[in-house]
N, C-alpha and C. Protein backbone atom coordinates (compact mmCIF):
# COMPACT_ATOMS: atom_id res chain seq x y z
N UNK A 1 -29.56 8.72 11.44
CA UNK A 1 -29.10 7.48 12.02
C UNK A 1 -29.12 6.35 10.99
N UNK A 2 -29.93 6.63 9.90
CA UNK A 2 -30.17 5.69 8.91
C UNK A 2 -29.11 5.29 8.02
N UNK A 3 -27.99 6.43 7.93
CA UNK A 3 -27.01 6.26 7.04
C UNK A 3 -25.52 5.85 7.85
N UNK A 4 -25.74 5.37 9.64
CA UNK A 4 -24.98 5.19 10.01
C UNK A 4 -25.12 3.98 10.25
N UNK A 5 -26.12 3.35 10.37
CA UNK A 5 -26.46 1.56 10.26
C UNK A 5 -26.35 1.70 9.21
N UNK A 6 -26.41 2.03 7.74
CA UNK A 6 -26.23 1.48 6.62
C UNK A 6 -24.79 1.37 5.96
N UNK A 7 -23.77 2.23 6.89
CA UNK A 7 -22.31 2.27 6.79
C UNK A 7 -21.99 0.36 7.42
N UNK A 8 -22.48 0.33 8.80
CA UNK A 8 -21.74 -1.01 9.39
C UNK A 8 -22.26 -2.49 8.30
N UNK A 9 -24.07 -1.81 8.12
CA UNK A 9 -24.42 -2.93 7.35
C UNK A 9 -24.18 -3.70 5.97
N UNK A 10 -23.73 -2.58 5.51
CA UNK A 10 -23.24 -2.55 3.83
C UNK A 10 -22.04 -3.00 3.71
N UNK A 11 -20.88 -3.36 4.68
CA UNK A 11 -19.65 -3.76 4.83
C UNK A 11 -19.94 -5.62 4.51
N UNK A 12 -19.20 -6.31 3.91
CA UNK A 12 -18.97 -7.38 3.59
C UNK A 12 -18.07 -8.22 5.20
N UNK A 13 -18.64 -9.14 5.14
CA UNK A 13 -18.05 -9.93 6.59
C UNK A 13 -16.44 -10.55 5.95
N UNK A 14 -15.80 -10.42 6.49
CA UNK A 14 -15.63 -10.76 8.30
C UNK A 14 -15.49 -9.00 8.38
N UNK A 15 -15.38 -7.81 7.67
CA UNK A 15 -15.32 -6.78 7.94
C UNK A 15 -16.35 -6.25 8.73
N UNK A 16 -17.79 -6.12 8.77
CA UNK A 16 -18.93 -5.80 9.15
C UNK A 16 -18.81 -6.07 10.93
N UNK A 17 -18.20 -7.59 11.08
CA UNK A 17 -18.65 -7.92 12.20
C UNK A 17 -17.34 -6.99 13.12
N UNK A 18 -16.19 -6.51 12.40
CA UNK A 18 -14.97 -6.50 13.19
C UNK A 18 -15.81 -5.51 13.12
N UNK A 19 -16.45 -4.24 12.75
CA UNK A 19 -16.57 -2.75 12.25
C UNK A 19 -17.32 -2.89 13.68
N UNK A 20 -18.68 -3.77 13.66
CA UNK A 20 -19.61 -3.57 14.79
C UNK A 20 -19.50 -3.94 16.34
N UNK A 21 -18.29 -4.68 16.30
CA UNK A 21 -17.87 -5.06 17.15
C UNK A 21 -16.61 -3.51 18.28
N UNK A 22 -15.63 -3.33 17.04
CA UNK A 22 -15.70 -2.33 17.33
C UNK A 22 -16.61 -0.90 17.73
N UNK A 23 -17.48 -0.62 17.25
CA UNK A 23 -18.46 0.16 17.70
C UNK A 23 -19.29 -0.04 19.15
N UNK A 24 -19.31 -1.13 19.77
CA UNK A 24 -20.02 -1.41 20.85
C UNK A 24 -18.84 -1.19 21.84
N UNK A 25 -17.04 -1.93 21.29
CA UNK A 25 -16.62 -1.64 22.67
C UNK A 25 -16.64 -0.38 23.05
N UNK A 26 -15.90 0.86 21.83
CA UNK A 26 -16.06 1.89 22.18
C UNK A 26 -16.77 2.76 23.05
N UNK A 27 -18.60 2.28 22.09
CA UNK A 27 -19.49 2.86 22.99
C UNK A 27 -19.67 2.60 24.87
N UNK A 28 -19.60 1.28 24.61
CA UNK A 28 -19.50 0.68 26.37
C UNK A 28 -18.41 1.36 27.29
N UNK A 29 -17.66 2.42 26.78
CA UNK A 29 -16.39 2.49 27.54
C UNK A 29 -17.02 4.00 28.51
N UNK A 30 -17.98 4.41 28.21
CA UNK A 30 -18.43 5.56 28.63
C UNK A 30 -19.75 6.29 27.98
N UNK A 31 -20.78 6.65 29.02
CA UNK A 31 -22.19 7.01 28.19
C UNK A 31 -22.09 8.00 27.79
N UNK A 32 -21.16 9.12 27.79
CA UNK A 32 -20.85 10.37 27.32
C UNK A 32 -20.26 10.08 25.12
N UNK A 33 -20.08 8.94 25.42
CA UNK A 33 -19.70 8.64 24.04
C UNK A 33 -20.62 8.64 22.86
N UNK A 34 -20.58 9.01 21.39
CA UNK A 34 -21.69 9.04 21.28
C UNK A 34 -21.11 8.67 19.52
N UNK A 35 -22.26 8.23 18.31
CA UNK A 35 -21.54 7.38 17.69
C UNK A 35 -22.07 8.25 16.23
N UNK A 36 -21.70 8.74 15.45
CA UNK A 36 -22.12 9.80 14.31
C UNK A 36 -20.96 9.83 12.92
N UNK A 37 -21.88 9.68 12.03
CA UNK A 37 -21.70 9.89 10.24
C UNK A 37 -20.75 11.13 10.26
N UNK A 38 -19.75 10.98 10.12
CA UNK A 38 -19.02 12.67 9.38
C UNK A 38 -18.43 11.68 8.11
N UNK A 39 -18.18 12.85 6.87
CA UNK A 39 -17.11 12.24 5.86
C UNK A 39 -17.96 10.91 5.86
N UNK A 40 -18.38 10.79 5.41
CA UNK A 40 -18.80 8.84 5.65
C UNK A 40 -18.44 8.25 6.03
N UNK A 41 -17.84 8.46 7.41
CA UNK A 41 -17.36 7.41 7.89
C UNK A 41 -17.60 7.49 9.56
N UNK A 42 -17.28 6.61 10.53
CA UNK A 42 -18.11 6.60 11.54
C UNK A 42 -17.46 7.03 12.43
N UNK A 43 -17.53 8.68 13.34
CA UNK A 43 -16.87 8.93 14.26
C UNK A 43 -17.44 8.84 15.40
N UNK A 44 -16.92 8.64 16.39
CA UNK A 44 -16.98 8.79 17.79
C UNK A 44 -16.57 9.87 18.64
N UNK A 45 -17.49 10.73 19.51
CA UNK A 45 -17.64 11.63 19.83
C UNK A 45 -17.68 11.67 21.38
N UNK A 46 -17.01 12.26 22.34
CA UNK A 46 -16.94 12.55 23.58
C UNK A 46 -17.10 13.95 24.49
N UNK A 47 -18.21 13.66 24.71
CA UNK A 47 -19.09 15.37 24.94
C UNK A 47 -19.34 15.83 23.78
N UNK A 48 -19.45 15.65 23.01
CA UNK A 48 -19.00 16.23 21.84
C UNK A 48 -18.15 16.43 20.80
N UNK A 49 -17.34 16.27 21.14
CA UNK A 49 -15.65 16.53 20.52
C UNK A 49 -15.35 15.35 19.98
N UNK A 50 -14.89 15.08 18.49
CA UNK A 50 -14.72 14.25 17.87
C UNK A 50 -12.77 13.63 18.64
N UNK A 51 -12.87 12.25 19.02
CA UNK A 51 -11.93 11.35 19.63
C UNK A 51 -11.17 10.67 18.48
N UNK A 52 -12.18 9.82 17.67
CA UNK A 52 -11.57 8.74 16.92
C UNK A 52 -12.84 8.47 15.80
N UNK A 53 -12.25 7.73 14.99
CA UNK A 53 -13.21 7.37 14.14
C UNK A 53 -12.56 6.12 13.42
N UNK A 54 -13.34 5.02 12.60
CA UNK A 54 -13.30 4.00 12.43
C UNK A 54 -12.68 4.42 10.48
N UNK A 55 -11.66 3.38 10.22
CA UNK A 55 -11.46 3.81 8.67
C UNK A 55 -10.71 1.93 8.21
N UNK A 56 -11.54 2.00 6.96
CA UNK A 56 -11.42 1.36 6.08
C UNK A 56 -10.25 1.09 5.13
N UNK A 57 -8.54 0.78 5.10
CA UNK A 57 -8.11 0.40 3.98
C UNK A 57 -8.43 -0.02 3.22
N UNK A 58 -8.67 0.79 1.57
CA UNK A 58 -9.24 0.23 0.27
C UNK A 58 -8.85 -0.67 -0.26
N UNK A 59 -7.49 -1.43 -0.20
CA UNK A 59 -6.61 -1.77 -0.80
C UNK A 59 -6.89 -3.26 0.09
N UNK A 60 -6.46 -3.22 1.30
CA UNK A 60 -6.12 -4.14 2.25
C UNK A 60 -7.27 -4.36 3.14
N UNK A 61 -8.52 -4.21 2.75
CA UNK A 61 -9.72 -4.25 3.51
C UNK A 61 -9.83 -4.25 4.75
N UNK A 62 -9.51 -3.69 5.62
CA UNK A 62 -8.58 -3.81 7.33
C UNK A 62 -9.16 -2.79 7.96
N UNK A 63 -9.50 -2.69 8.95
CA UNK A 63 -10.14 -1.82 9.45
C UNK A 63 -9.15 -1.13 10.84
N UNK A 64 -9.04 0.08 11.10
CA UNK A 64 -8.41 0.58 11.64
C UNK A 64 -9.07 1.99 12.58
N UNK A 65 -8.52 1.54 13.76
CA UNK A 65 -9.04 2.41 14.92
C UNK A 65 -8.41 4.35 14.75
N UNK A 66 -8.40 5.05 14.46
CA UNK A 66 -7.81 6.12 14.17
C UNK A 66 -8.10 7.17 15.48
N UNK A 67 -6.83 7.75 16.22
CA UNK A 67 -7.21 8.67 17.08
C UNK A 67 -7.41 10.15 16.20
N UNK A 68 -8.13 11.03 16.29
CA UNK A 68 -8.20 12.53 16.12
C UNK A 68 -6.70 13.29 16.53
N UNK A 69 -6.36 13.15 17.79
CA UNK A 69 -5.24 13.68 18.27
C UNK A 69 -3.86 12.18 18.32
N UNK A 70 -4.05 11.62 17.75
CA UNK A 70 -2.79 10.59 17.62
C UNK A 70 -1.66 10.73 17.80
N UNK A 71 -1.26 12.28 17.41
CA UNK A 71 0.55 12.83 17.38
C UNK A 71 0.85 12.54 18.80
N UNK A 72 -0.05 12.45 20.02
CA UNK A 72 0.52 12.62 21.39
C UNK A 72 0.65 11.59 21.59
N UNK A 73 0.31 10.68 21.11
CA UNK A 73 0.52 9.27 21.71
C UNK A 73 2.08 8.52 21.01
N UNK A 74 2.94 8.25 21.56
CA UNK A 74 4.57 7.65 21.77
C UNK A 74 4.50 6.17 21.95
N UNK A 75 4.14 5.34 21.20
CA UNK A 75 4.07 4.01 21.18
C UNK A 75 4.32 3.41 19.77
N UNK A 76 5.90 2.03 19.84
CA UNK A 76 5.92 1.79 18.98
C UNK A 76 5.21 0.68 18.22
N UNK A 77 4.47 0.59 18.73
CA UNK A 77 3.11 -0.45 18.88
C UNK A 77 2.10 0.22 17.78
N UNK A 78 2.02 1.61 17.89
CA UNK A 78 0.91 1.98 17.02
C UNK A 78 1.26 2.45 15.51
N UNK A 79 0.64 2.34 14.57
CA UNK A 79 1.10 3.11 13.14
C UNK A 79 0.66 4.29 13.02
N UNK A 80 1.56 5.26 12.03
CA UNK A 80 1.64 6.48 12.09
C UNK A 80 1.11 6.68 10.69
């Protein structure tokens, strides 16, 4: 758990706060959700089964919601 607070904490603001902010709505959306280090980076887990995970543009410092299964979703709203 130590290296997954040290992922949100080690982020430079205004990034940190969007990162943690994100992380709470997620979690609040359901107690089956659950919040874990893969790849270094922070996925979110439902029953088990990896959903989404949180990712960092290097370039453009931006933080971005990423689905696991994304191809199903048909919205020109979202980036591919």
């Amino acid at each position: 758990m130590k290296q997954l607070d040290d992922f949100y904490l080690n982020q430079q603001e205004p990034l940190k706060g969007t990162l943690l902010a994100l992380k709470e709505i997620i979690l609040r959306q359901d107690h089956d959700i659950t919040n874990v280090l893969k790849y270094g980076m922070p996925f979110f887990c439902y029953k088990g089964k990896m959903f989404c995970y949180l990712w960092i543009h290097k370039k453009l410092k931006q933080s971005y919601i990423v689905l696991v299964e994304g191809k199903h979703f048909d919205d020109p709203h979202l980036i591919q």
